[in-house]
Protein backbone atom coordinates (compact mmCIF):
# COMPACT_ATOMS: atom_id res chain seq x y z
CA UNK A 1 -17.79 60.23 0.75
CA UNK A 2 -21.40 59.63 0.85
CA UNK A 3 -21.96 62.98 2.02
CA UNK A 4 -19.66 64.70 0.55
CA UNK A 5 -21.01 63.25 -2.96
CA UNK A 6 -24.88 64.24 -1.41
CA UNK A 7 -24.06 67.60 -0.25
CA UNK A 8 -22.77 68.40 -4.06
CA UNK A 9 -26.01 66.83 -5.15
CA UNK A 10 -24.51 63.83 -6.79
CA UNK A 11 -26.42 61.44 -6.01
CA UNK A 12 -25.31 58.37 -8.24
CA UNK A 13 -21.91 58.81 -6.36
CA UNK A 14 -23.69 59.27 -3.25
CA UNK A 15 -25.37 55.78 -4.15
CA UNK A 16 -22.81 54.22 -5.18
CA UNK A 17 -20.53 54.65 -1.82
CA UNK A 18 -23.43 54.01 0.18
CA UNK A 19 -23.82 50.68 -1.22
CA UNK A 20 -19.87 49.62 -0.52
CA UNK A 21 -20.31 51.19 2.82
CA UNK A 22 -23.41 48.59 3.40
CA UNK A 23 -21.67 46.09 1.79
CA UNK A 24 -18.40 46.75 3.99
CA UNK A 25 -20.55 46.85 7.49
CA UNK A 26 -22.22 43.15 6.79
CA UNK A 27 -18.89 41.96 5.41
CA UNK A 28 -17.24 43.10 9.04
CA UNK A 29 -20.56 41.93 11.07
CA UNK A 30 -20.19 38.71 9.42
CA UNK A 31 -16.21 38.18 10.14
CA UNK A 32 -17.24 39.27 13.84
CA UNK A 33 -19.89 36.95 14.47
CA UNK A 34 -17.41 34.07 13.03
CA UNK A 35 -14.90 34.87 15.07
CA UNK A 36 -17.29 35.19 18.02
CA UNK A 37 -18.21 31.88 17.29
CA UNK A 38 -14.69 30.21 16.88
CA UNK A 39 -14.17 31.28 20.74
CA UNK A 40 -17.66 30.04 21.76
CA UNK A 41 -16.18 26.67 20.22
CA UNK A 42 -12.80 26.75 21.72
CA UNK A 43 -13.83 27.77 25.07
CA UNK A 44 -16.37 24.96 25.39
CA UNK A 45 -13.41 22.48 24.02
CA UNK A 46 -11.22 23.73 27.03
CA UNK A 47 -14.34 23.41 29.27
CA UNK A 48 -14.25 19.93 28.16
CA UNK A 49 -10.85 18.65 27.94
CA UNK A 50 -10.21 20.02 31.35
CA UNK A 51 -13.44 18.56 32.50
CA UNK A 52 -12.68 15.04 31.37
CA UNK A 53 -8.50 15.34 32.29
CA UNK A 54 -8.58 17.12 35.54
CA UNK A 55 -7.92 14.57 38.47
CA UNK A 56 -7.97 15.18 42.30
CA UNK A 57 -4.72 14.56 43.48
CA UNK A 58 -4.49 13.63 47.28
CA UNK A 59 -0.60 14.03 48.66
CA UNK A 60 -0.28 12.47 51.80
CA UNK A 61 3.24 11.41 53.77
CA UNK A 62 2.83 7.50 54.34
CA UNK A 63 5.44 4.62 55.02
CA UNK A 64 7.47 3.92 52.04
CA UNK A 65 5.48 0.21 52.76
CA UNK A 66 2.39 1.37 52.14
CA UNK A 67 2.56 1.82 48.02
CA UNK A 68 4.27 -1.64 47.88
CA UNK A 69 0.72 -3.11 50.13
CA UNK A 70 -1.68 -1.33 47.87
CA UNK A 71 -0.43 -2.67 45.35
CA UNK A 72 -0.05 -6.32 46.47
CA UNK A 73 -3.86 -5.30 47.65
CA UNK A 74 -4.90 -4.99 44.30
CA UNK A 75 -2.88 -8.02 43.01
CA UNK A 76 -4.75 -10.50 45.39
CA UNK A 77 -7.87 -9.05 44.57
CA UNK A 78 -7.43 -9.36 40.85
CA UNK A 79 -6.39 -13.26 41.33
CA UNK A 80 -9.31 -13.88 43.25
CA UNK A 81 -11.72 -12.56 41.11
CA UNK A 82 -10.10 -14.26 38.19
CA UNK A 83 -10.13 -17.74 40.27
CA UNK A 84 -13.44 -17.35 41.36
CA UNK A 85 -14.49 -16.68 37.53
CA UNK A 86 -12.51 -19.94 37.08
CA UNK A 87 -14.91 -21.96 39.70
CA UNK A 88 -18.18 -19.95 38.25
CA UNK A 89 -17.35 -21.57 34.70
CA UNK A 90 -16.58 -24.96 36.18
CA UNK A 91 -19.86 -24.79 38.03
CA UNK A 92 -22.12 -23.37 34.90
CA UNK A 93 -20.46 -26.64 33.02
CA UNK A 94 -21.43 -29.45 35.13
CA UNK A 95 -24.91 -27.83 35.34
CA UNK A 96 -25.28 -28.17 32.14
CA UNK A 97 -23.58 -31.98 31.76
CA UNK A 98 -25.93 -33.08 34.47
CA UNK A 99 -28.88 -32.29 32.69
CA UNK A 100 -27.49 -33.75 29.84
CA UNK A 101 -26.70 -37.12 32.16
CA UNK A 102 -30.03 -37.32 33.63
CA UNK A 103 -31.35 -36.79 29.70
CA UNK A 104 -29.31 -39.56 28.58
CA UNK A 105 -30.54 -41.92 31.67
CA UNK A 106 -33.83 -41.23 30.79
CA UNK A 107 -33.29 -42.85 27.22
CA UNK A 108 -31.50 -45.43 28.15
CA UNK A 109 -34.35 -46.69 30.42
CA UNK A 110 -36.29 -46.53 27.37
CA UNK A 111 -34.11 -48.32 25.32
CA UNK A 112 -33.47 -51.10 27.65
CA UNK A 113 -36.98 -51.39 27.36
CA UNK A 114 -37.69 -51.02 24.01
CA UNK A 115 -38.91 -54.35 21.96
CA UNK A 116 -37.92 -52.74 18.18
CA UNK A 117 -35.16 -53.13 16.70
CA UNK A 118 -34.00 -49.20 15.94
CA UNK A 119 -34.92 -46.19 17.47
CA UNK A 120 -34.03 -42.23 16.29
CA UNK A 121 -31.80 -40.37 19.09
CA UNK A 122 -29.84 -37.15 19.14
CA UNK A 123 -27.49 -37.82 22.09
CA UNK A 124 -25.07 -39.33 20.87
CA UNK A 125 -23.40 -37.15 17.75
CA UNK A 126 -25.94 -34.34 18.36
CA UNK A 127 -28.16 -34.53 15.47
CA UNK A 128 -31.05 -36.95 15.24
CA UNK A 129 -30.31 -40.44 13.92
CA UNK A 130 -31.42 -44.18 13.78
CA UNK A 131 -29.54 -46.86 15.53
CA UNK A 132 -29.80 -50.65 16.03
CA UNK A 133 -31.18 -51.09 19.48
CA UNK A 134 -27.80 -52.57 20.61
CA UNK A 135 -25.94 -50.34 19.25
CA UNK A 136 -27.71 -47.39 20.86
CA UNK A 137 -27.43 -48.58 23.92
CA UNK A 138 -23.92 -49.03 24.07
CA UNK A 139 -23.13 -45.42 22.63
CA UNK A 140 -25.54 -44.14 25.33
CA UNK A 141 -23.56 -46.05 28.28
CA UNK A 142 -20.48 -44.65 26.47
CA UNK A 143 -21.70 -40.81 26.53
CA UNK A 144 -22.79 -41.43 30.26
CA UNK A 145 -19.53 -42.51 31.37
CA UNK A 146 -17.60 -39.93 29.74
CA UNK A 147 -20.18 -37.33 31.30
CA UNK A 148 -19.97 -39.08 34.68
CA UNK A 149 -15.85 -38.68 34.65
CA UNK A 150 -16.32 -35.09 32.81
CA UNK A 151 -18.24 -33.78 36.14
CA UNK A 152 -16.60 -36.01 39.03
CA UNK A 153 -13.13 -33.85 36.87
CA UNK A 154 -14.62 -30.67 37.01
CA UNK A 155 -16.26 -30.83 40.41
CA UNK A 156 -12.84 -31.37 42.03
CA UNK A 157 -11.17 -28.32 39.50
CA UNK A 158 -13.97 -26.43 41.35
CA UNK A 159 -13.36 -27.06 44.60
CA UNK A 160 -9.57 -26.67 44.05
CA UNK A 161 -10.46 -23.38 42.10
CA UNK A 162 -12.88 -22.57 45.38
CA UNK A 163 -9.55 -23.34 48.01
CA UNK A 164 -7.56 -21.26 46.23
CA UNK A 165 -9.89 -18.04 45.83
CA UNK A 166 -10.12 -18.45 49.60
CA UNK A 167 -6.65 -18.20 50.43
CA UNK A 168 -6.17 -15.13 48.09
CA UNK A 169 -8.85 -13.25 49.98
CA UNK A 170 -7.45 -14.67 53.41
CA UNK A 171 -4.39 -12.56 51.63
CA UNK A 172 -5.73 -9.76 50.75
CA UNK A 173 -7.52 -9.47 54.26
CA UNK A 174 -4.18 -9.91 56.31
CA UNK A 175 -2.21 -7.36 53.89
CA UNK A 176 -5.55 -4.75 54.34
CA UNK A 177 -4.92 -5.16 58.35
CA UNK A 178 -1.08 -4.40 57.55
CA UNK A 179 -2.49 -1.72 55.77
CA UNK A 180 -4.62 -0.37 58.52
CA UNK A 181 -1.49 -0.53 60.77
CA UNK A 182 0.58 1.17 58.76
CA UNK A 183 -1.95 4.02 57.75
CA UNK A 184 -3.20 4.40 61.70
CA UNK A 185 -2.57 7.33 63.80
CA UNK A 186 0.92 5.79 65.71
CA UNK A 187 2.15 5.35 62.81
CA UNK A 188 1.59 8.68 61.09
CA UNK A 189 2.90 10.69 64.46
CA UNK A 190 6.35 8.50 63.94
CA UNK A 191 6.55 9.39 60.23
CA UNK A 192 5.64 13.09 60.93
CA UNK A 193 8.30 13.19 63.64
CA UNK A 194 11.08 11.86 61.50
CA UNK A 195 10.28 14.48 59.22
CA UNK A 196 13.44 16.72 57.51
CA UNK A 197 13.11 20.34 57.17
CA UNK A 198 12.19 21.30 53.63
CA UNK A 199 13.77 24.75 54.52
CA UNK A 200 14.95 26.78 57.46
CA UNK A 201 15.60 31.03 57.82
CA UNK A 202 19.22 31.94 59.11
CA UNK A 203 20.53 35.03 60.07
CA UNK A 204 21.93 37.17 57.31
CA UNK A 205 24.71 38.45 59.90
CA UNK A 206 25.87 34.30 60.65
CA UNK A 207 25.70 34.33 56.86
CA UNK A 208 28.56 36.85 56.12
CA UNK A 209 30.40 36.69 59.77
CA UNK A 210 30.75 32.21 58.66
């Protein structure tokens, strides 16, 4: 239209459709490079999901056993980490109540040997406070008693915790040897010999003639 309006010499036509044919060319460039980018955007959202759900999956023909030994495997291994977790926090405890004990010896030598009649202590509720001599003392032999039992208590819980982890690994070791055994190469040549056919080619001629 543009040059049909041009070659009649019109040129505010001419002008005119020139401008919507502009207008029409950046309107279409525009929806194109849009579009463009909504596949840019959706091909690198594919990239990803398929990136972060794609697995490797490994078929292989094993014992019907071994499934049921992995997974006791992992069972074992799971109770002895959460036993020896157990023993850890038992252990971190009496660290800490010891030096607390030896703390609380250390003040009661200097109580038994003090000659005034109160002295200022945080041992016994935790926050600093003044006490009659005697009565410090007694608190103090109090604390370190129930400290003393506290520890000789967990040290055994530890030790108990410590047997225990031991036997679940001692587990987990004998059902990884099972493992081995069933997974080894005897093994896999009796499986793969007691394999079924998963399909067979016959004769069209038996087919029809049976």
């Amino acid at each position: 239209l543009e040059r049909a309006y041009a070659g009649i010499f019109d040129d505010q036509h001419a002008a005119s459709f020139r401008a919507q044919a502009e207008m029409l060319e950046r309107d279409t460039e525009i929806k194109v490079e849009k579009t463009m980018e909504k596949i840019d955007s959706a091909a690198r959202k594919m990239i990803s999901l398929t990136a972060d759900s794609s697995t490797e999956i490994k078929l292989e023909v094993v014992a019907a056993a071994v499934p049921q030994l992995r997974a006791r495997i992992e069972q074992k291994r799971d109770e002895a980490e959460a036993i020896l977790a157990e023993s850890k926090r038992h252990g971190r405890a009496n660290e800490y109540d010891r030096g607390r004990a030896k703390v609380i010896a250390e003040q009661l030598a200097i109580v038994r040997a003090c000659k005034t009649h109160e002295l200022d202590s945080d041992l016994v509720h935790g926050i600093p406070q003044r006490f009659k001599v005697p009565q410090l003392l007694v608190n103090l032999e109090v604390e370190q008693k129930r400290l003393q039992e506290v520890i000789e208590y967990r040290t055994k819980e530890k030790e108990r915790a410590d047997i225990r982890a031991r036997n679940a690994m001692d587990d987990m070791k004998g059902l990884e040897e099972t493992l081995a055994a069933e997974l080894g190469p005897l093994m896999r040549k009796v499986i793969m010999g007691r394999q079924r056919f998963r399909c067979c080619a016959l004769n069209q001629s038996n087919l029809r003639s049976r």
